[in-house]
C-alpha atoms as a PDB file:
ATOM      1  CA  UNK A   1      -5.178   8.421  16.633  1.00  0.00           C
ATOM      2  CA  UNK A   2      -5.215  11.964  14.748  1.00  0.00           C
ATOM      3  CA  UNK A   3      -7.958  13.316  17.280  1.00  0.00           C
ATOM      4  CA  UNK A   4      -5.788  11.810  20.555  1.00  0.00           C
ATOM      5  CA  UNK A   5      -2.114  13.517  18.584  1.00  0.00           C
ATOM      6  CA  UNK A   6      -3.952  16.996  18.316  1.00  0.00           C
ATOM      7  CA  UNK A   7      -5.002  16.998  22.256  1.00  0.00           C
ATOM      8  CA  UNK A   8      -1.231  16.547  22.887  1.00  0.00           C
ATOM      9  CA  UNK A   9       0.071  18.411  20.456  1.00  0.00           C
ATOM     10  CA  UNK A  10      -2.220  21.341  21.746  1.00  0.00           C
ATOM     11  CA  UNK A  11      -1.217  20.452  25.923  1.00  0.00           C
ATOM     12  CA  UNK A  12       2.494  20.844  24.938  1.00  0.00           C
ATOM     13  CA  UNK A  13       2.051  23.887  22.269  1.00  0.00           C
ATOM     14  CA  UNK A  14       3.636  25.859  25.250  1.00  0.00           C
ATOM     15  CA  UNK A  15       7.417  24.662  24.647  1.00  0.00           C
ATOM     16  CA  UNK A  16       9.133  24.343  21.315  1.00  0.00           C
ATOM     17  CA  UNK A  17      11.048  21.273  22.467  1.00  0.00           C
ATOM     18  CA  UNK A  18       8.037  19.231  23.616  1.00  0.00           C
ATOM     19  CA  UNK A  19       5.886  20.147  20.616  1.00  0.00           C
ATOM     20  CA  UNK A  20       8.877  19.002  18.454  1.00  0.00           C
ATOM     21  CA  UNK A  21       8.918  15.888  20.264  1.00  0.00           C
ATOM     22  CA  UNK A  22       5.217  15.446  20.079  1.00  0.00           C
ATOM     23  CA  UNK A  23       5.174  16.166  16.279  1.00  0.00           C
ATOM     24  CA  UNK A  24       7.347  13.553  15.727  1.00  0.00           C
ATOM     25  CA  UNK A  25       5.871  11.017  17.546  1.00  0.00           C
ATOM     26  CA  UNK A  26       2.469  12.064  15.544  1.00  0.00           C
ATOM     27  CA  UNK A  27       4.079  11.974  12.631  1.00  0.00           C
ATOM     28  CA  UNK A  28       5.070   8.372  13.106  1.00  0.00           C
ATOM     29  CA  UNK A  29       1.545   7.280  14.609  1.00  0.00           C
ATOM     30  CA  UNK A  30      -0.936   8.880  12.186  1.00  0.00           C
ATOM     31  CA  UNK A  31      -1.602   6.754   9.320  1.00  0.00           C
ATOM     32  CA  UNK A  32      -0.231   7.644   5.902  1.00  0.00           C
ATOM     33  CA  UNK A  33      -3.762   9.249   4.580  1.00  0.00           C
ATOM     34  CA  UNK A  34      -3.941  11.535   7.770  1.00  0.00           C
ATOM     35  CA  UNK A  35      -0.562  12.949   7.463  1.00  0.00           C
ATOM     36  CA  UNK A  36      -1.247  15.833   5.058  1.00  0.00           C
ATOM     37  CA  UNK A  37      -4.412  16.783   7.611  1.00  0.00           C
ATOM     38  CA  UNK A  38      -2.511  16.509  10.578  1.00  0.00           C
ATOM     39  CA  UNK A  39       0.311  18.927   8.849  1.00  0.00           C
ATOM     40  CA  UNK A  40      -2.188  21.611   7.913  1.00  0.00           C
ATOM     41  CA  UNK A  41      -3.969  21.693  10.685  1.00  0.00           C
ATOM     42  CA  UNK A  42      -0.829  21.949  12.840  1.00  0.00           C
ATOM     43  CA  UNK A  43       0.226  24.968  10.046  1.00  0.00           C
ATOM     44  CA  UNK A  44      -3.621  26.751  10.934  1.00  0.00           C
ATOM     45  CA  UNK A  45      -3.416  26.011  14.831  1.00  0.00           C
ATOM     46  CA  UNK A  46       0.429  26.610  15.483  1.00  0.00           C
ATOM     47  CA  UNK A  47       1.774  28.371  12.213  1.00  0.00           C
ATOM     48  CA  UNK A  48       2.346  31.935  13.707  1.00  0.00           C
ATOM     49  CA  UNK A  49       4.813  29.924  16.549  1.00  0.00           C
ATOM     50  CA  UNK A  50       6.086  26.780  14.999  1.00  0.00           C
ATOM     51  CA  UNK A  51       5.685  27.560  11.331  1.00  0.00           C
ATOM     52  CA  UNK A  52       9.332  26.818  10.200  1.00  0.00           C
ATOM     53  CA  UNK A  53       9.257  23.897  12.545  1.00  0.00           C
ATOM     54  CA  UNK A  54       6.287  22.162  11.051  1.00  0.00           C
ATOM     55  CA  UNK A  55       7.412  22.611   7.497  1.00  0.00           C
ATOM     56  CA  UNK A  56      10.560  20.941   8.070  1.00  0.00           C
ATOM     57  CA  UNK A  57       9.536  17.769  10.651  1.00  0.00           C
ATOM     58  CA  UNK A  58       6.509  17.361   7.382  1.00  0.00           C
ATOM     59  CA  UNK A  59       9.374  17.710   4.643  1.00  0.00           C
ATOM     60  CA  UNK A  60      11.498  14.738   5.888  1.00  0.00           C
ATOM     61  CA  UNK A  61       8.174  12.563   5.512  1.00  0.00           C
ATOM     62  CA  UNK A  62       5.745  13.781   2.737  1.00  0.00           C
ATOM     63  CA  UNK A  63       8.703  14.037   0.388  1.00  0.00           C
ATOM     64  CA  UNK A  64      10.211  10.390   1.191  1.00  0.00           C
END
């Protein structure tokens, strides 16, 4: 499931709203032990657009 959420992620990297959306949904699908992978690669791949972004949706879940 992390491989398929990083294709879409990647397809909708293009608009802020859809990659939001997308992260989410990852977010929810990846399993508990992927999470902190999924968050830094999303930090290396998309940091210089969606840096604040990524923090923040990770925040709400690695911190809970």
């Amino acid at each position: 499931m992390l491989e398929f959420c990083k294709k879409i992620l990647e397809k909708v990297s293009f608009d802020r709203h859809l990659f939001k959306k997308e992260l989410m949904k990852s977010i929810k699908w990846v399993k508990t032990e992927e999470l902190e992978v999924l968050r830094r690669w999303c930090l290396i791949k998309f940091g210089n657009l969606y840096s604040q972004l990524i923090k923040d949706s990770f925040k709400k879940v690695l911190s809970a």
